[in-house]
PDB file of N, CA and C in Angstrom:
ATOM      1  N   UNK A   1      -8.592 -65.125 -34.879  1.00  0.00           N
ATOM      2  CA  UNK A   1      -8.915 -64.234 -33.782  1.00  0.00           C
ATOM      3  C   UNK A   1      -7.776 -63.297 -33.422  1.00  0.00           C
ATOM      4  N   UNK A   2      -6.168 -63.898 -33.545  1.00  0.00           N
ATOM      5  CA  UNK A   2      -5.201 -62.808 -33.184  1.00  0.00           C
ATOM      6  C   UNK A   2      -5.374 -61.743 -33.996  1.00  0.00           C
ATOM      7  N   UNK A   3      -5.768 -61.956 -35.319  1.00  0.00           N
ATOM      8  CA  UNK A   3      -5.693 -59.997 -36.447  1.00  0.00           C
ATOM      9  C   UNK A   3      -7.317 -59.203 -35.716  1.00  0.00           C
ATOM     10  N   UNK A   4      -8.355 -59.889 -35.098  1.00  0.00           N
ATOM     11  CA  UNK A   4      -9.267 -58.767 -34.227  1.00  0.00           C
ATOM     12  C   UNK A   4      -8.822 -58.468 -33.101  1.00  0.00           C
ATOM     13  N   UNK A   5      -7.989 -59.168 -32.274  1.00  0.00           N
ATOM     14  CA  UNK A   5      -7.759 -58.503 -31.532  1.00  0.00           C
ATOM     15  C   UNK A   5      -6.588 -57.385 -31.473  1.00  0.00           C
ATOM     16  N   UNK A   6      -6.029 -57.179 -32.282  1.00  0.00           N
ATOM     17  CA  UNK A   6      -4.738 -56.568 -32.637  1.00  0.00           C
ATOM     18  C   UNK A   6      -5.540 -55.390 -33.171  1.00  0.00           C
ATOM     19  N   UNK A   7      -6.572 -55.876 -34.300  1.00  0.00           N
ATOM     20  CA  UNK A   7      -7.296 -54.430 -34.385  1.00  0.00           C
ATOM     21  C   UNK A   7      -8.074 -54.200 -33.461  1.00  0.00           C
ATOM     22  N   UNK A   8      -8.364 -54.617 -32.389  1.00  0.00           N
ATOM     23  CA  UNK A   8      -9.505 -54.299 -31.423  1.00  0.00           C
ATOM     24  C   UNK A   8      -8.351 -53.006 -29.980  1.00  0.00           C
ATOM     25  N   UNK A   9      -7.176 -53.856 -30.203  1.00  0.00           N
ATOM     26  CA  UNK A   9      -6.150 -53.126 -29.374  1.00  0.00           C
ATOM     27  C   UNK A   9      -5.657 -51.725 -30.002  1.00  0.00           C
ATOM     28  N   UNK A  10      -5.794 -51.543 -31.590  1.00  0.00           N
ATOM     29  CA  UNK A  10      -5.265 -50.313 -31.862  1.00  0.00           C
ATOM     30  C   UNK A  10      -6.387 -48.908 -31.769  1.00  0.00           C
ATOM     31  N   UNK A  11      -7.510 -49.795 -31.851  1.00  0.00           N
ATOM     32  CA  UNK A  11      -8.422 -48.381 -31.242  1.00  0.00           C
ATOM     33  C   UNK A  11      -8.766 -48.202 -30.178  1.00  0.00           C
ATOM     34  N   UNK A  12      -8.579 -49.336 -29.578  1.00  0.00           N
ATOM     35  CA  UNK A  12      -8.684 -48.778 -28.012  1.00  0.00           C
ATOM     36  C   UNK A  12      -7.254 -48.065 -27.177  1.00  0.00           C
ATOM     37  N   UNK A  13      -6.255 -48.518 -27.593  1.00  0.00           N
ATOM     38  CA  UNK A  13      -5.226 -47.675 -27.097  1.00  0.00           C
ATOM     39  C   UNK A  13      -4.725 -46.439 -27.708  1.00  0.00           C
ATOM     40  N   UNK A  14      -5.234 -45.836 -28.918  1.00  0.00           N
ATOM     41  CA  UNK A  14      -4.986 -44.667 -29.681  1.00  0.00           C
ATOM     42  C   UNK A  14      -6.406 -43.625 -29.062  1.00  0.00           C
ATOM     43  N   UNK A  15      -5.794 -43.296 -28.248  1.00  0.00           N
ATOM     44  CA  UNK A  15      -6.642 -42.024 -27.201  1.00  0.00           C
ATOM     45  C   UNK A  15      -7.338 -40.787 -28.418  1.00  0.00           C
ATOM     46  N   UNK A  16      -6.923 -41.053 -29.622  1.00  0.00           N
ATOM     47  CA  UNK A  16      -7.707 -40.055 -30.141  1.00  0.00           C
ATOM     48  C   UNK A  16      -8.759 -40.539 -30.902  1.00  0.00           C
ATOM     49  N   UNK A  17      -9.515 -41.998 -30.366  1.00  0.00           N
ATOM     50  CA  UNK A  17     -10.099 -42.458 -31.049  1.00  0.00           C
ATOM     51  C   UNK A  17     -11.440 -42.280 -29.765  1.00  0.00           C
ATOM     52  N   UNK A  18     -11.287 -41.775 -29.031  1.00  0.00           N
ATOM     53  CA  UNK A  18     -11.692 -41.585 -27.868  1.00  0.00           C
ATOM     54  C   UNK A  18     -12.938 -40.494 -27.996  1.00  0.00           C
ATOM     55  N   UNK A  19     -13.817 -40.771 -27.611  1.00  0.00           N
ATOM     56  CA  UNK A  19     -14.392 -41.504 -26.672  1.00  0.00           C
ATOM     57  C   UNK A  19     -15.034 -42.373 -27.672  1.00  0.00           C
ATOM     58  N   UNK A  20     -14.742 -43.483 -27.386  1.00  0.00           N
ATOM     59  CA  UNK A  20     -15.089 -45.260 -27.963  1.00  0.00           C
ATOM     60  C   UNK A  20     -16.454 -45.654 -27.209  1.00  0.00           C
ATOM     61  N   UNK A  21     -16.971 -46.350 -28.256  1.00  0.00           N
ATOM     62  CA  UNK A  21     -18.040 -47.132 -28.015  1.00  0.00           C
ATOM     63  C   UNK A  21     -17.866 -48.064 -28.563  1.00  0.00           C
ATOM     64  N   UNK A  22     -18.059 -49.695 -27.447  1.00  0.00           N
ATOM     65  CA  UNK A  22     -18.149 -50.523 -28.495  1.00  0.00           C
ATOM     66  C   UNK A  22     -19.229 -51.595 -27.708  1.00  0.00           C
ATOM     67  N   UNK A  23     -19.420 -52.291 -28.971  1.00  0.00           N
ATOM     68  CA  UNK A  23     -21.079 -52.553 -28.307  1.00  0.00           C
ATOM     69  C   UNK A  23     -21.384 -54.136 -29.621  1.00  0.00           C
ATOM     70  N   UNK A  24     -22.559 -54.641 -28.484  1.00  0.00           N
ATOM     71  CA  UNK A  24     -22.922 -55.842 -29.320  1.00  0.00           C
ATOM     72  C   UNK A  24     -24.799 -55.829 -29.333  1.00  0.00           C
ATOM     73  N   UNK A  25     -25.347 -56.617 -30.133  1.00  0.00           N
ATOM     74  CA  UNK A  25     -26.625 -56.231 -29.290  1.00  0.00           C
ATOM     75  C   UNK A  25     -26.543 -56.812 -27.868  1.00  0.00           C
ATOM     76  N   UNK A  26     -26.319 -57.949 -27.152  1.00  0.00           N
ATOM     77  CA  UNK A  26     -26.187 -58.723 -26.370  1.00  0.00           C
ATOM     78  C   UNK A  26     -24.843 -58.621 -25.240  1.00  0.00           C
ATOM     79  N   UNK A  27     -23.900 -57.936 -25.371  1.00  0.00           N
ATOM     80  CA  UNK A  27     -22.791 -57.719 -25.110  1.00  0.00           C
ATOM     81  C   UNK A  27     -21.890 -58.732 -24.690  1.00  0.00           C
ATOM     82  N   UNK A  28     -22.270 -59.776 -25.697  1.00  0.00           N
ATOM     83  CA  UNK A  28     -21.495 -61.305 -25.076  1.00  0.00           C
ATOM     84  C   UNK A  28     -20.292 -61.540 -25.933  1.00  0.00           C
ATOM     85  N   UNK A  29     -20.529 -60.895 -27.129  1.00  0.00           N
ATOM     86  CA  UNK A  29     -19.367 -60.899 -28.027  1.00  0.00           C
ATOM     87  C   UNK A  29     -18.240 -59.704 -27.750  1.00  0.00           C
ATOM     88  N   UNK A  30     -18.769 -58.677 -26.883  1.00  0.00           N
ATOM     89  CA  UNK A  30     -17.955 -57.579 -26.663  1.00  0.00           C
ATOM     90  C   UNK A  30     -17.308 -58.066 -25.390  1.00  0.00           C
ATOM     91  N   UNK A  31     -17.506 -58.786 -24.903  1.00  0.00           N
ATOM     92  CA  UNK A  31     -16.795 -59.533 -23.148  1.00  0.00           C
ATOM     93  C   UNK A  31     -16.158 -60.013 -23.806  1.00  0.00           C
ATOM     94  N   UNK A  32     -16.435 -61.085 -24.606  1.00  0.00           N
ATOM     95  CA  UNK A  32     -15.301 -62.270 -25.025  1.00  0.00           C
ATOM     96  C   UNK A  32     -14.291 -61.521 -25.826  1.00  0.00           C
ATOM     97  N   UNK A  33     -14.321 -60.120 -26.537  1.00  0.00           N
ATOM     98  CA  UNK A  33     -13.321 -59.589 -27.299  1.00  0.00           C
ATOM     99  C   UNK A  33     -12.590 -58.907 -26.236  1.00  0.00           C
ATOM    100  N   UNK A  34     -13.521 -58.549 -25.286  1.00  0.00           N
ATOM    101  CA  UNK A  34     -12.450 -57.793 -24.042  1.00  0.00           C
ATOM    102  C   UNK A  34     -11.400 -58.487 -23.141  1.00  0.00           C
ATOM    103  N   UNK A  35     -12.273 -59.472 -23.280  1.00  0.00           N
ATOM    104  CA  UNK A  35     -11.411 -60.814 -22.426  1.00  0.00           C
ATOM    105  C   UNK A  35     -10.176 -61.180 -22.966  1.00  0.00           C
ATOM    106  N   UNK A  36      -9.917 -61.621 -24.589  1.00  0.00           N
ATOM    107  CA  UNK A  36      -8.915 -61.777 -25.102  1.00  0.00           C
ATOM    108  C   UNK A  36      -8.071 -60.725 -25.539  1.00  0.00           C
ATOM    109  N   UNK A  37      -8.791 -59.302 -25.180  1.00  0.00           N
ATOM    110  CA  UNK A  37      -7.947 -58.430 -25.329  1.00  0.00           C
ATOM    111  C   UNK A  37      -6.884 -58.038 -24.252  1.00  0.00           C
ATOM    112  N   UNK A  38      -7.480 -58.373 -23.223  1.00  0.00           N
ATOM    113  CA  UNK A  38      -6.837 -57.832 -21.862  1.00  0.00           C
ATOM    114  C   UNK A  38      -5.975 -59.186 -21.642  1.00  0.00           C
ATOM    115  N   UNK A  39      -6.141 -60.348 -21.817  1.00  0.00           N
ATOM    116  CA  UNK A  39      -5.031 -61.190 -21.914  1.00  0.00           C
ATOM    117  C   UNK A  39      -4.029 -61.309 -22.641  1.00  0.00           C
ATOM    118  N   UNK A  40      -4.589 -60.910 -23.741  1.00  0.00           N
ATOM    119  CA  UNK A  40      -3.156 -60.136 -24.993  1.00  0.00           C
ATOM    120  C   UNK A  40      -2.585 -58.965 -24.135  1.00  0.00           C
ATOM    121  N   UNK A  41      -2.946 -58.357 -23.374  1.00  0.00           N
ATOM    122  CA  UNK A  41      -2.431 -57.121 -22.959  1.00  0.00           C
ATOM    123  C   UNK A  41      -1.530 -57.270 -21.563  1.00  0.00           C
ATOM    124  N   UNK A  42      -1.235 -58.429 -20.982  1.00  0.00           N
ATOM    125  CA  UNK A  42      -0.745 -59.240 -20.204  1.00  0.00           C
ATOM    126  C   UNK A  42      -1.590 -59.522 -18.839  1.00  0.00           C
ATOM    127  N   UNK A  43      -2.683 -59.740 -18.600  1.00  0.00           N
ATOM    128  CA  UNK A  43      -3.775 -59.461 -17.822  1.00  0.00           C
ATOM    129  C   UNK A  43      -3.747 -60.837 -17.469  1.00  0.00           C
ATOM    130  N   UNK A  44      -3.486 -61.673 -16.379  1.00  0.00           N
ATOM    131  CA  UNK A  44      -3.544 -62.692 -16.353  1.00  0.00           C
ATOM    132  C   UNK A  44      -5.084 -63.700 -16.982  1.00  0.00           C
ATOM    133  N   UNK A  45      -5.155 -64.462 -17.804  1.00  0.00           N
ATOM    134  CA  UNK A  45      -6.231 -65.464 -18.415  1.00  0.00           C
ATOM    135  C   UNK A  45      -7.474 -64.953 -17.165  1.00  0.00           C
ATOM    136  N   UNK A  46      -7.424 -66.080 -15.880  1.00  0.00           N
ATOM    137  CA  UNK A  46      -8.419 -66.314 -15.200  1.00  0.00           C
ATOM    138  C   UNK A  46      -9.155 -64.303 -15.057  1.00  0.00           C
ATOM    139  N   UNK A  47      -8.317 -63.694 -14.749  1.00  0.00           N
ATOM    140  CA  UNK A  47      -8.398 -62.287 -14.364  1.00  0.00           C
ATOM    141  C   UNK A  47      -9.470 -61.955 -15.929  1.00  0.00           C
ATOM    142  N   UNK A  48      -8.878 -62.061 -16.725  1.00  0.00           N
ATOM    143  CA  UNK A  48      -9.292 -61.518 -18.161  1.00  0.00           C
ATOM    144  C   UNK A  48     -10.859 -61.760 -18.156  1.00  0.00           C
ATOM    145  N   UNK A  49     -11.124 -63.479 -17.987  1.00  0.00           N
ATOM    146  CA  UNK A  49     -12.541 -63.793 -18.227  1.00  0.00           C
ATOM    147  C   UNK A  49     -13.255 -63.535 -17.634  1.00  0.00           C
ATOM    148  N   UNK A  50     -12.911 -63.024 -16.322  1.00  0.00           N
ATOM    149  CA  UNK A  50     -14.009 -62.048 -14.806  1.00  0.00           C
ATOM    150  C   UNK A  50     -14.137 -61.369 -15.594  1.00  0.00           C
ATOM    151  N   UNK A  51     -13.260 -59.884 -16.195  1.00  0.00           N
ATOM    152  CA  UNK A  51     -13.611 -58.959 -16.557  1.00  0.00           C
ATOM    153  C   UNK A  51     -14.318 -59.324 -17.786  1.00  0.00           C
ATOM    154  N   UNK A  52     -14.581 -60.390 -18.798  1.00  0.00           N
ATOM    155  CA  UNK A  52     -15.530 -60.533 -20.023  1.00  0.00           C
ATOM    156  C   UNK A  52     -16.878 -60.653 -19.578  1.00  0.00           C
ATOM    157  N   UNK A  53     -17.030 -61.366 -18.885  1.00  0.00           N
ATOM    158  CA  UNK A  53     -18.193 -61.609 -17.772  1.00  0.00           C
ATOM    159  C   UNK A  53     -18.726 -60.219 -16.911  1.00  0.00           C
ATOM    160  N   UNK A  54     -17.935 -59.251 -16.691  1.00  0.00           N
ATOM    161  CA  UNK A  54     -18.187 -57.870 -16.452  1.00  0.00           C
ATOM    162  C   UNK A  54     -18.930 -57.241 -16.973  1.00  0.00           C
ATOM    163  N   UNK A  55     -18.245 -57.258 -18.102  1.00  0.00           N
ATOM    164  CA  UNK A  55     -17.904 -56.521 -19.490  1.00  0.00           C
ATOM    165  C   UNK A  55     -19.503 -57.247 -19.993  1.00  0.00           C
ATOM    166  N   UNK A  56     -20.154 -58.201 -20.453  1.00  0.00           N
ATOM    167  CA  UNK A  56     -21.433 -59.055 -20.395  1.00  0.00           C
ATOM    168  C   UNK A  56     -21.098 -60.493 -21.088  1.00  0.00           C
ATOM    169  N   UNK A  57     -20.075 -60.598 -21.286  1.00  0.00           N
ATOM    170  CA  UNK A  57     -19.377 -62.121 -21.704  1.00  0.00           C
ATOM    171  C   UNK A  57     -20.562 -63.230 -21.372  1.00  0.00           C
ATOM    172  N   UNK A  58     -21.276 -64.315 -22.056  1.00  0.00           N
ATOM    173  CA  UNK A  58     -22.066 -65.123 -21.673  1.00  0.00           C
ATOM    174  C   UNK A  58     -21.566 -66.928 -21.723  1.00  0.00           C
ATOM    175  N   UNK A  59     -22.099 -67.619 -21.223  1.00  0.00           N
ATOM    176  CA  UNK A  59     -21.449 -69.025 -21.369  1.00  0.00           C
ATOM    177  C   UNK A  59     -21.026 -69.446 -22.655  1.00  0.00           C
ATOM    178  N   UNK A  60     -22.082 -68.660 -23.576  1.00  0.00           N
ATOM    179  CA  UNK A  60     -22.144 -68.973 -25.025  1.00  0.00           C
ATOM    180  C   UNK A  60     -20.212 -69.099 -26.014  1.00  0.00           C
ATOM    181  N   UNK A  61     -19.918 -67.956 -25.079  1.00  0.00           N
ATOM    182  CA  UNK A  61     -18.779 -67.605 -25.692  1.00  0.00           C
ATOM    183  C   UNK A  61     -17.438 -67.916 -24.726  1.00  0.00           C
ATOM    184  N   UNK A  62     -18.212 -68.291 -23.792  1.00  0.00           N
ATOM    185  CA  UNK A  62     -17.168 -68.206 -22.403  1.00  0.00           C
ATOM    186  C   UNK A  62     -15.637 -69.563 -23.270  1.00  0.00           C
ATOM    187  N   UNK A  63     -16.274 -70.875 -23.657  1.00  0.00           N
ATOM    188  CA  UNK A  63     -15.940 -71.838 -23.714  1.00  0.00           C
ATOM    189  C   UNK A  63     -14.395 -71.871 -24.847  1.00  0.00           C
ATOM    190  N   UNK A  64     -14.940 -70.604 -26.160  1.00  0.00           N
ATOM    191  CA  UNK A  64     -13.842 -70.514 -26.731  1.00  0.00           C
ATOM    192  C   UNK A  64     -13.154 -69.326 -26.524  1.00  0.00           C
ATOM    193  N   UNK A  65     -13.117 -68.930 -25.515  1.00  0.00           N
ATOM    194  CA  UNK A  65     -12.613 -67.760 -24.929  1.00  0.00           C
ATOM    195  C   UNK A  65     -11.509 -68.455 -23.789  1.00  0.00           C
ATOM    196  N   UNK A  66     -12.059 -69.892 -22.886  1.00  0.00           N
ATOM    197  CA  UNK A  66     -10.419 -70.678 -22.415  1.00  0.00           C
ATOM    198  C   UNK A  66     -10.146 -71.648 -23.756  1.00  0.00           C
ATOM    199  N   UNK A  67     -10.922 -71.558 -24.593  1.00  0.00           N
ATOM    200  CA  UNK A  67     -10.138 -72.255 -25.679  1.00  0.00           C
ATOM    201  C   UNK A  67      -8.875 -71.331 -26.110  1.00  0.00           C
ATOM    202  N   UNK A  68      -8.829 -69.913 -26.495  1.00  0.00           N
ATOM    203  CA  UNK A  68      -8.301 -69.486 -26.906  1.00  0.00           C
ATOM    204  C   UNK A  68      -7.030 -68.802 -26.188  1.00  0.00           C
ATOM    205  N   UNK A  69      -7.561 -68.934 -24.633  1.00  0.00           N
ATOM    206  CA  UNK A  69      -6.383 -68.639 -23.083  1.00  0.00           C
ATOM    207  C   UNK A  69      -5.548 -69.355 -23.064  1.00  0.00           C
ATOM    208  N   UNK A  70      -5.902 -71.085 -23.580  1.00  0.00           N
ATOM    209  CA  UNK A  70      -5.152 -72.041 -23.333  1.00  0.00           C
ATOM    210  C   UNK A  70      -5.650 -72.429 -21.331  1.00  0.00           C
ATOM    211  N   UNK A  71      -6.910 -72.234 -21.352  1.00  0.00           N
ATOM    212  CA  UNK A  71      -7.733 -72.421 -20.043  1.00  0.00           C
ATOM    213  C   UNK A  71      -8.260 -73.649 -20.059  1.00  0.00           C
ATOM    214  N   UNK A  72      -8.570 -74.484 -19.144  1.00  0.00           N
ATOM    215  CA  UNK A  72      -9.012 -75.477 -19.141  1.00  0.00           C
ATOM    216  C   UNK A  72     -10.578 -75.621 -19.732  1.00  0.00           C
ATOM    217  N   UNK A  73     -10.811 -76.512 -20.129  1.00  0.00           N
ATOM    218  CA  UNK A  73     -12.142 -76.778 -21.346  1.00  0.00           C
ATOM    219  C   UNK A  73     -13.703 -76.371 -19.419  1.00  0.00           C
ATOM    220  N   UNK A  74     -14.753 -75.684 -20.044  1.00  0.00           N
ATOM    221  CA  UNK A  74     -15.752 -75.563 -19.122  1.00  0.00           C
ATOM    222  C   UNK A  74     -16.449 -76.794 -19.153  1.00  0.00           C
TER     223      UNK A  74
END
């Protein structure tokens, strides 16, 4: 998961990649990539998984998403 999110961070922070779309059918996989992105990005964990859950993060994914925070198991 660290080499997607590393590529998930270089197109979203290279402004000429802009205007970005990124998308799931379901948008549960695009929360949980946002989630670990913004915690890679120093976003505190708990903070991160609100915004995956925003973002459309679902329980489905929620679980290895504090697996991967180092968050306590749901």
């Amino acid at each position: 998961m660290p080499e997607q999110i590393k590529d998930l961070a270089g197109l979203l922070e290279d402004t000429g990649n802009y205007p970005l779309f990124v998308h799931c059918e379901f948008s549960n996989r695009v929360g949980a990539m946002w989630a670990l992105y913004r915690a890679a990005s120093g976003v505190p964990a708990e903070i991160a998984v609100q915004e995956g859950w925003t973002v459309g993060m679902r329980t489905s994914r929620e679980a290895a998403v504090h697996e991967q925070l180092g968050l306590p198991p749901l």
